[in-house]
Structure formats: structure tokens, C-alpha cells
N, C-alpha and C. Protein backbone atom coordinates (compact mmCIF):
# COMPACT_ATOMS: atom_id res chain seq x y z
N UNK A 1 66.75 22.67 155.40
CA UNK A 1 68.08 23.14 155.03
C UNK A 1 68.30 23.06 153.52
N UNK A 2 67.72 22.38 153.21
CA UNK A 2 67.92 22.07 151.53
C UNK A 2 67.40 23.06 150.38
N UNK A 3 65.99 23.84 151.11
CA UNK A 3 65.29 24.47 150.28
C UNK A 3 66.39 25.97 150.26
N UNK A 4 66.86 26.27 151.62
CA UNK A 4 67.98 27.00 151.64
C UNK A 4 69.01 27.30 150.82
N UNK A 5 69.50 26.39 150.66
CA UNK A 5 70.54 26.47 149.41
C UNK A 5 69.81 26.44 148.05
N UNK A 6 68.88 25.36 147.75
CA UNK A 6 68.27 26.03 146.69
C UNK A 6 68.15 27.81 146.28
N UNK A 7 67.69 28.39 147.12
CA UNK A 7 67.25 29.77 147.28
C UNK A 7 68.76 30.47 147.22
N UNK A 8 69.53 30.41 147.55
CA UNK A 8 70.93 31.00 148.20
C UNK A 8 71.42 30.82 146.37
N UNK A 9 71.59 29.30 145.75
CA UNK A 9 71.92 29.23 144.63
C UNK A 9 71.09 29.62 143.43
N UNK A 10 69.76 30.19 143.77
CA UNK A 10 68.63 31.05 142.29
C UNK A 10 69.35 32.47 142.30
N UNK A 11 69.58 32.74 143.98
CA UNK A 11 69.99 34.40 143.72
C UNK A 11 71.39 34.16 142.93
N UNK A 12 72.41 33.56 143.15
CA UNK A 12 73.50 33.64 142.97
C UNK A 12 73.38 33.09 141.04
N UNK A 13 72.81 32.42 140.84
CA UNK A 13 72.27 32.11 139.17
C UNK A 13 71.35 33.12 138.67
N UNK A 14 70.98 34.37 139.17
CA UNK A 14 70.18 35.10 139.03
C UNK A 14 71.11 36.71 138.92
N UNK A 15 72.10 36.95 140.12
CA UNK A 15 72.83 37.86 139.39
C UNK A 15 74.19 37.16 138.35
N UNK A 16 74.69 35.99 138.41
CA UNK A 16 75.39 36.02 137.39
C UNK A 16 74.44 36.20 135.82
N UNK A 17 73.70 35.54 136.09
CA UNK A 17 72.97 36.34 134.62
C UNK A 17 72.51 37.59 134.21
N UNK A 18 72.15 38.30 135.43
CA UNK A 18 72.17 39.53 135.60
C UNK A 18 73.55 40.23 134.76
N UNK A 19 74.66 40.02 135.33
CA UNK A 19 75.66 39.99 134.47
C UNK A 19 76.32 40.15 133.20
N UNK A 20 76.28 38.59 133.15
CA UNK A 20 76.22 38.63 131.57
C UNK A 20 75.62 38.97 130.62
N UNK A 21 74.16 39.42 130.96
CA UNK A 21 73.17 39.93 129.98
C UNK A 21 73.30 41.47 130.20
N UNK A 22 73.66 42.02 130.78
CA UNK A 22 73.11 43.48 131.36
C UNK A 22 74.61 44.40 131.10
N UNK A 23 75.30 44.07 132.22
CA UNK A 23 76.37 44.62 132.81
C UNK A 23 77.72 44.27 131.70
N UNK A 24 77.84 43.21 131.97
CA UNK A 24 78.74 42.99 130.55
C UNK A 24 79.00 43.89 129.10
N UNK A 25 77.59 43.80 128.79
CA UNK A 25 77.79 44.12 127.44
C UNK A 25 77.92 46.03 127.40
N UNK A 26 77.46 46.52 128.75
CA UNK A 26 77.41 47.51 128.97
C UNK A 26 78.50 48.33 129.01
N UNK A 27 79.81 47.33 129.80
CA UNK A 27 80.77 47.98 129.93
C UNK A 27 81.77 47.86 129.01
N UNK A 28 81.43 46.67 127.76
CA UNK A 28 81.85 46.99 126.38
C UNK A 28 81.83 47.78 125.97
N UNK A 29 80.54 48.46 125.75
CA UNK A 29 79.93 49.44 124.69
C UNK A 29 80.88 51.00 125.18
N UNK A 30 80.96 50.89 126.90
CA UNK A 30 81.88 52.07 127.41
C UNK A 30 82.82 52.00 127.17
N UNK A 31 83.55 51.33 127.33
CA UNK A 31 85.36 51.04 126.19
C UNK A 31 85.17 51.13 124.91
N UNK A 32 84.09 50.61 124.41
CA UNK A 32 84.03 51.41 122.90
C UNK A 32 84.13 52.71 122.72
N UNK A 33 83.43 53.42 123.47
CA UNK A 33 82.97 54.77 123.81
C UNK A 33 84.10 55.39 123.84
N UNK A 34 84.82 54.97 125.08
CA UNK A 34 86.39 55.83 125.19
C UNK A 34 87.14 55.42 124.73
N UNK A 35 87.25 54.24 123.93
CA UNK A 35 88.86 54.51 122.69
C UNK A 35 88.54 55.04 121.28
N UNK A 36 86.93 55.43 120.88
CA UNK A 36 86.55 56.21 120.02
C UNK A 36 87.24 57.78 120.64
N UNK A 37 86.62 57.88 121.43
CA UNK A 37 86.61 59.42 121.78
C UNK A 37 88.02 59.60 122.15
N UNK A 38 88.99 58.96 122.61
CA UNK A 38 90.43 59.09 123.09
C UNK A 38 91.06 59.03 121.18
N UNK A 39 90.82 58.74 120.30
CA UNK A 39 91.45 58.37 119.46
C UNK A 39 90.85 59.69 118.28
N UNK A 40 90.37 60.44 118.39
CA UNK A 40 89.76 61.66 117.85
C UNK A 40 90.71 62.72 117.58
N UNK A 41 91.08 63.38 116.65
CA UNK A 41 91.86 64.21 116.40
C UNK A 41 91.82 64.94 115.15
N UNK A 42 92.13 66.30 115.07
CA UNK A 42 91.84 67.37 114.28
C UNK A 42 91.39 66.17 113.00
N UNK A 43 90.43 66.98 111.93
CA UNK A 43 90.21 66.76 110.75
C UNK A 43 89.20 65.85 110.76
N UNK A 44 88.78 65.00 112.15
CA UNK A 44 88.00 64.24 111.91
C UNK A 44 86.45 64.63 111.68
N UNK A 45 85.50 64.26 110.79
CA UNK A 45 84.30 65.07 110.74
C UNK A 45 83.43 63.82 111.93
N UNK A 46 82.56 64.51 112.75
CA UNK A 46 82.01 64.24 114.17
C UNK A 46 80.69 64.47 113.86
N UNK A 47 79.48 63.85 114.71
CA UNK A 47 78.59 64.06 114.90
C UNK A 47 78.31 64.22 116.51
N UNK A 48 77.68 65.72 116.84
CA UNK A 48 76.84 65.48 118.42
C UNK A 48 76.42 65.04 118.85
N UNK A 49 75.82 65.33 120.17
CA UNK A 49 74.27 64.27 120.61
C UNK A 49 73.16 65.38 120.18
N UNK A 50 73.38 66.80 120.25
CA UNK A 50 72.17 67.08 119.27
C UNK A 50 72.29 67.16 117.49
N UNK A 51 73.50 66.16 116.86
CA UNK A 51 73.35 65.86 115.36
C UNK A 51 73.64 67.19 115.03
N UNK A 52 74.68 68.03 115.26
CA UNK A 52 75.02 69.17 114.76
C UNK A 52 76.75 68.32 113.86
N UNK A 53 76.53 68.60 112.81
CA UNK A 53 77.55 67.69 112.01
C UNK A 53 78.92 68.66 111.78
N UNK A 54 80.21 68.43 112.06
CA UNK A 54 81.06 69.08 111.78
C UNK A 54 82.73 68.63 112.01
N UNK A 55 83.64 69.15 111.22
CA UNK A 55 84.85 68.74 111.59
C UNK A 55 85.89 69.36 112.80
N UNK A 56 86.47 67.91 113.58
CA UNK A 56 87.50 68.71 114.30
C UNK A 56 88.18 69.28 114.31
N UNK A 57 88.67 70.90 114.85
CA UNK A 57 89.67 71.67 114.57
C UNK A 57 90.77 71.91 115.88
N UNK A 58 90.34 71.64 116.90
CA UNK A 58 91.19 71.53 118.21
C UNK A 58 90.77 70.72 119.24
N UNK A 59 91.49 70.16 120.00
CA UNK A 59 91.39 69.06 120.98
C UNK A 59 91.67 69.50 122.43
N UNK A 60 91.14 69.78 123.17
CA UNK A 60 91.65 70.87 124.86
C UNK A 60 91.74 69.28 125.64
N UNK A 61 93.00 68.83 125.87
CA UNK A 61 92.66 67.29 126.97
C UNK A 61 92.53 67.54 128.10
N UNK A 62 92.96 68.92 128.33
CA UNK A 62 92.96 69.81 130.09
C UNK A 62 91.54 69.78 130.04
N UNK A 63 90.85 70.54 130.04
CA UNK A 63 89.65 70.87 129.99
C UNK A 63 88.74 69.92 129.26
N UNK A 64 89.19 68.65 128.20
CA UNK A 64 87.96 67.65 128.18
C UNK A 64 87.06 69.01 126.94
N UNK A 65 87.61 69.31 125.91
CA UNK A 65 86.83 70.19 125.20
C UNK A 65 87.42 69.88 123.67
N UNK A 66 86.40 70.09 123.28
CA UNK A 66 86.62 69.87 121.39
C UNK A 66 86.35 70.98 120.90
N UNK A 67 86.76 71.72 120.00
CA UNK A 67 86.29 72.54 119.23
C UNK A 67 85.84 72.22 117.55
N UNK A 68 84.92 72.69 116.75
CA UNK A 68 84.59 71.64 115.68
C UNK A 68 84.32 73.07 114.74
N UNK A 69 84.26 72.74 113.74
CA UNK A 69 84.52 73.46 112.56
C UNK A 69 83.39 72.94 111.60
N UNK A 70 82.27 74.14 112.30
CA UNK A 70 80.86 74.15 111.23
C UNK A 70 80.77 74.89 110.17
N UNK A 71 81.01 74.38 108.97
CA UNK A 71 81.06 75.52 107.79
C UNK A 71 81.31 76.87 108.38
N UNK A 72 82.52 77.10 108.83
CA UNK A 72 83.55 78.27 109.37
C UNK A 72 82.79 79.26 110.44
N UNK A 73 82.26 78.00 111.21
CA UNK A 73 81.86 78.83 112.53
C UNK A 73 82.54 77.67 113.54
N UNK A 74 82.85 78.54 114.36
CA UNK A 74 83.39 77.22 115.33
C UNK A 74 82.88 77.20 117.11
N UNK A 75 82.55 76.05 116.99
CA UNK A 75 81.85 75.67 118.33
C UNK A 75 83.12 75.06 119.13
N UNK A 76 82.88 75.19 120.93
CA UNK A 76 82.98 74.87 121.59
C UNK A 76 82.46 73.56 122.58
N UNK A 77 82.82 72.27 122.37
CA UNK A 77 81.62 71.03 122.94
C UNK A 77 82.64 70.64 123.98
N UNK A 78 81.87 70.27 125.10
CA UNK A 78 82.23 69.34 125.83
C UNK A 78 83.20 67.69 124.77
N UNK A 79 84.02 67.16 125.47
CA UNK A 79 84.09 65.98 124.75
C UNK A 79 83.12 64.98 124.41
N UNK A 80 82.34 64.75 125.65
CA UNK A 80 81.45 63.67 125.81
C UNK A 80 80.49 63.99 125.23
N UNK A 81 80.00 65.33 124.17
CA UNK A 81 79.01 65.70 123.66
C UNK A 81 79.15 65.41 122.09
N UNK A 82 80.42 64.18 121.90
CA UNK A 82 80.77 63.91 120.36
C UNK A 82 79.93 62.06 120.12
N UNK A 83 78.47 62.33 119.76
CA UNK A 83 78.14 60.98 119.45
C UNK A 83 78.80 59.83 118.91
N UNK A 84 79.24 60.18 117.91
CA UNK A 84 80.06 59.83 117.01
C UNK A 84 81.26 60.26 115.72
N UNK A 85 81.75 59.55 115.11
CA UNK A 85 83.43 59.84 114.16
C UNK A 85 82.61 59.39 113.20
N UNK A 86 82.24 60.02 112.08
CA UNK A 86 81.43 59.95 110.91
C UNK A 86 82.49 59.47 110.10
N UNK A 87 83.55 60.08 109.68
CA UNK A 87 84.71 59.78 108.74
C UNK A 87 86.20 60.41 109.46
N UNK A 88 87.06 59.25 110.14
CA UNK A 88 88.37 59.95 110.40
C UNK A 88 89.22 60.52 109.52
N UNK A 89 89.72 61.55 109.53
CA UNK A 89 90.80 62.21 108.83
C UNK A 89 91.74 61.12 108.26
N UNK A 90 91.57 61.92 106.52
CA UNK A 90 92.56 60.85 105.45
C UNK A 90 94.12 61.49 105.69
N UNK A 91 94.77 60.66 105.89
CA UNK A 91 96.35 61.20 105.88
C UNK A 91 96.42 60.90 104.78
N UNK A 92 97.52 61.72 104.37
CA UNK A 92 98.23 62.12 103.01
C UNK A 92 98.91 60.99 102.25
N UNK A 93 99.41 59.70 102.92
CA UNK A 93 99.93 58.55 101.71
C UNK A 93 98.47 57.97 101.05
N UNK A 94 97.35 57.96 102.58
CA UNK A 94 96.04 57.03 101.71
C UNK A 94 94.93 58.35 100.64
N UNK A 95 95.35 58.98 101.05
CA UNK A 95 95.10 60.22 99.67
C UNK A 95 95.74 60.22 98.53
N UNK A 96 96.88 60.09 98.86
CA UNK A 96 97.86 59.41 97.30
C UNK A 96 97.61 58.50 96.88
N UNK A 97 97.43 57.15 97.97
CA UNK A 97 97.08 56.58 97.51
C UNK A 97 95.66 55.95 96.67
N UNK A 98 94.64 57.02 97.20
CA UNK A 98 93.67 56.83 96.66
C UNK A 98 93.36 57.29 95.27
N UNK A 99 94.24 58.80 94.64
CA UNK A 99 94.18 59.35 94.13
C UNK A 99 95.00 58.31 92.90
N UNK A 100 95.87 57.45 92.71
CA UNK A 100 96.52 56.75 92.04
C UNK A 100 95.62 55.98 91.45
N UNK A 101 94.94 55.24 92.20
CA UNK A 101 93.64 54.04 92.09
C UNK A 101 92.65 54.83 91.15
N UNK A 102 92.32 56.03 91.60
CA UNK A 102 91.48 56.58 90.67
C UNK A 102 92.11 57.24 89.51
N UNK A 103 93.17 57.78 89.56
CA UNK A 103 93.57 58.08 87.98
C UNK A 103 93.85 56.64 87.34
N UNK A 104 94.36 55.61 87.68
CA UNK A 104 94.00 53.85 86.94
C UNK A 104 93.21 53.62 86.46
N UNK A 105 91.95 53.82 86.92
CA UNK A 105 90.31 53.28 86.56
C UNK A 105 89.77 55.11 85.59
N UNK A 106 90.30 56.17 85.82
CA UNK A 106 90.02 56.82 85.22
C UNK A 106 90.76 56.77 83.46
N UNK A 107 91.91 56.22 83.24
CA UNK A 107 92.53 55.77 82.22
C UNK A 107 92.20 54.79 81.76
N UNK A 108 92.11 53.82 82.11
CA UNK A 108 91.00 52.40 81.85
C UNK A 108 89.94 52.72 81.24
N UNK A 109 88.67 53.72 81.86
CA UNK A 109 88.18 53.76 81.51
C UNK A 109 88.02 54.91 80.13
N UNK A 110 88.81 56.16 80.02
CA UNK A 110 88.73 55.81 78.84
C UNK A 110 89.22 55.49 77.66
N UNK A 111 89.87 54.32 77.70
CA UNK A 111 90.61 53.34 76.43
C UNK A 111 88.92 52.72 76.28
N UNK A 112 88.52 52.10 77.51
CA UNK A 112 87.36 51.74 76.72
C UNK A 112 86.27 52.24 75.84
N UNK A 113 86.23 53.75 76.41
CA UNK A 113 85.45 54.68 75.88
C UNK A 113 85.77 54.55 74.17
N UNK A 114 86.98 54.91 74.23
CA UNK A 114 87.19 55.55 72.95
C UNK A 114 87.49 54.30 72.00
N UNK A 115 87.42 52.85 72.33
CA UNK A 115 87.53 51.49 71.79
C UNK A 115 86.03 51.81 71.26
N UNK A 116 85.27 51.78 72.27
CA UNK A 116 83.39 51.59 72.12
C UNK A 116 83.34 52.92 70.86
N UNK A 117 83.33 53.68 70.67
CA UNK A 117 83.03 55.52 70.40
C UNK A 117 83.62 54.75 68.60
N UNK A 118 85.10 54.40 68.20
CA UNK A 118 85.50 53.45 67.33
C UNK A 118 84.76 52.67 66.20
N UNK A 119 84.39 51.44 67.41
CA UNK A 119 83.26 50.45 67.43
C UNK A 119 81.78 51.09 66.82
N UNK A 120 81.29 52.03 67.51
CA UNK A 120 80.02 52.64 66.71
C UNK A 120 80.56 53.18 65.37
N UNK A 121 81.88 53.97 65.39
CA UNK A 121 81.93 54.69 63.90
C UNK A 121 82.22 53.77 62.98
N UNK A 122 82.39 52.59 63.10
CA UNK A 122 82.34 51.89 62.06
C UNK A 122 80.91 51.39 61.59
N UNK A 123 79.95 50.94 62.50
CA UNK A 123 79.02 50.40 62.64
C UNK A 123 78.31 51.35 61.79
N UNK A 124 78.24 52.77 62.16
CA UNK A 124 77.74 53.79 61.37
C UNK A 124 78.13 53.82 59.80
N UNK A 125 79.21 53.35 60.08
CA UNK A 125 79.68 53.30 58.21
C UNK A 125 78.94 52.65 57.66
N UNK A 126 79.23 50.99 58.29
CA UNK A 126 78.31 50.22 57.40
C UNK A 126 77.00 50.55 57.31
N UNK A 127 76.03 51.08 58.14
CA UNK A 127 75.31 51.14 57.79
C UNK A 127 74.69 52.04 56.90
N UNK A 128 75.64 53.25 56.60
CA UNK A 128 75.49 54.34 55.43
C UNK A 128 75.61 53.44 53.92
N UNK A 129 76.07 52.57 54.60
CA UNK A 129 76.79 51.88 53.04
C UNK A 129 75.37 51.42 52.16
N UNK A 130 74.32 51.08 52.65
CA UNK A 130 73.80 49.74 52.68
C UNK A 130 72.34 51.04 51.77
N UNK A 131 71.91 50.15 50.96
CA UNK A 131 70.44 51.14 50.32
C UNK A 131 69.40 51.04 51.25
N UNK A 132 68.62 52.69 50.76
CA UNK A 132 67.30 53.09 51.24
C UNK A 132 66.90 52.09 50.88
N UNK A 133 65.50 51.41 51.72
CA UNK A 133 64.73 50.43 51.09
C UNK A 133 63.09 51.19 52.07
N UNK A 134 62.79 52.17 52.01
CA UNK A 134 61.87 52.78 52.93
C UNK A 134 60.79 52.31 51.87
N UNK A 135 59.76 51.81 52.41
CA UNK A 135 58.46 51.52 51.64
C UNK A 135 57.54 52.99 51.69
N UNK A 136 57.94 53.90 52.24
CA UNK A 136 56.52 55.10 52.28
C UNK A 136 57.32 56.00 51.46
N UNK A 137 58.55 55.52 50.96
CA UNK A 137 58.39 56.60 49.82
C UNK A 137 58.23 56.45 48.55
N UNK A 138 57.16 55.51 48.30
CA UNK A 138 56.47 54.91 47.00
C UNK A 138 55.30 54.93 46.92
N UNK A 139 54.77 55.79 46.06
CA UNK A 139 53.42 56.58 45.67
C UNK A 139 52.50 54.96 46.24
N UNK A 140 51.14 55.57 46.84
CA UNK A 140 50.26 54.74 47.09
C UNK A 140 49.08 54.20 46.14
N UNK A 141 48.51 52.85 45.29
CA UNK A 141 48.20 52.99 44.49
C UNK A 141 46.88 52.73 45.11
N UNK A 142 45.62 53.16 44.21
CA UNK A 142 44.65 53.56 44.59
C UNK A 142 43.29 52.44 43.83
């Protein structure tokens, strides 16, 4: 009777690990899957499962259909045929806002420019200032 339960408790330690190693992580990766693909909407640029790269231009939720916008040809995909969301669509404040950040660092940079550009024309002065001392232009004596 004993070896019984032994046996009864390997299977039962055998699919819970089954489980946790297998099944678990599996049905993560599928909820990943569908709140990617549920969360998809025009502008986003997509990749297929055959790696045909392009942006979203319409969403069909009846029919489970994407339409995508290949350098101005437009395909028809199944949903489930979108591998992946390469880059979601920038809305318009984080475009402003990005565009702010970069005119900052574009002004920044050039005060420094023209500090450095400065900095050499003086450097250039002095050194106009200062005498030829070239040794090869003194006859060679023989």
C-alpha cells in the first residue's frame, strides 16, 4: 500500500511541474499576445509573421482584419497574422513634446558651437602673432 501512494504522489509532483514549467508560462506569453494585439490601432508600424513591415491604416473588429499601409499599397491581414508592434503611434502632446527637448539641445548646442568656433579664432590669432622660425628656409651650408 505504501509503494502506492508513493506512485499516486510522483504523478501528481510530476504534472504540477508539468505546469509550472510548460503550461504556465505559456499562457502568459498568450495574454501577452492578446493585449498587444487588442491594443493596436491606426498609425502603429507592425511587423507579420512573414516580416512584411508596415503601418496600420484600419482595424475591421467584425471580421478580425487589419489593413496596413506598405509604402502606399495596402494589404489586407488577418489579425493574428501581426507578429509584432515595432513602434506604436506618437500622439501629438509626446511629439510636442519631443520636438521641445530637441529644439533645447539643438540651441545648447549651438552656443557651444559658436563659444568653441570663438575659442579657435583667437587661438588662430595668437598664433599669427608669433615669428616664422622654419629652419628649411635657410640656405644649406656645404
Amino acid at each position: 500500500m505504501n509503494g502506492s501512494y508513493t506512485s499516486i504522489l510522483m504523478i501528481v509532483v510530476l504534472f504540477a511541474l508539468m505546469y509550472f514549467l510548460m503550461i504556465r508560462p505559456q499562457r502568459k506569453q498568450q495574454q501577452k499576445r492578446r493585449d498587444q494585439l487588442s491594443k493596436i490601432k491606426p498609425g502603429d508600424q507592425v511587423v507579420t509573421i512573414g516580416r512584411l513591415h508596415g503601418v496600420v491604416d484600419e482595424i475591421n473588429e467584425a471580421e478580425k482584419t487589419v489593413t496596413l499601409d506598405c509604402d502606399g499599397i495596402y494589404l489586407v491581414f488577418d489579425l493574428s497574422a501581426i507578429a509584432q508592434v515595432k513602434q506604436p503611434a506618437i500622439t501629438a502632446t509626446a511629439t510636442a513634446n519631443a520636438n521641445d527637448q530637441t529644439d533645447a539641445s539643438d540651441t545648447a548646442t549651438h552656443q557651444n558651437t559658436a563659444d568653441s568656433q570663438s575659442s579657435d579664432a583667437a587661438k588662430s590669432d595668437a598664433a599669427d602673432s608669433k615669428p616664422d622660425t622654419d629652419d628649411d628656409s635657410k640656405p644649406e651650408a656645404k
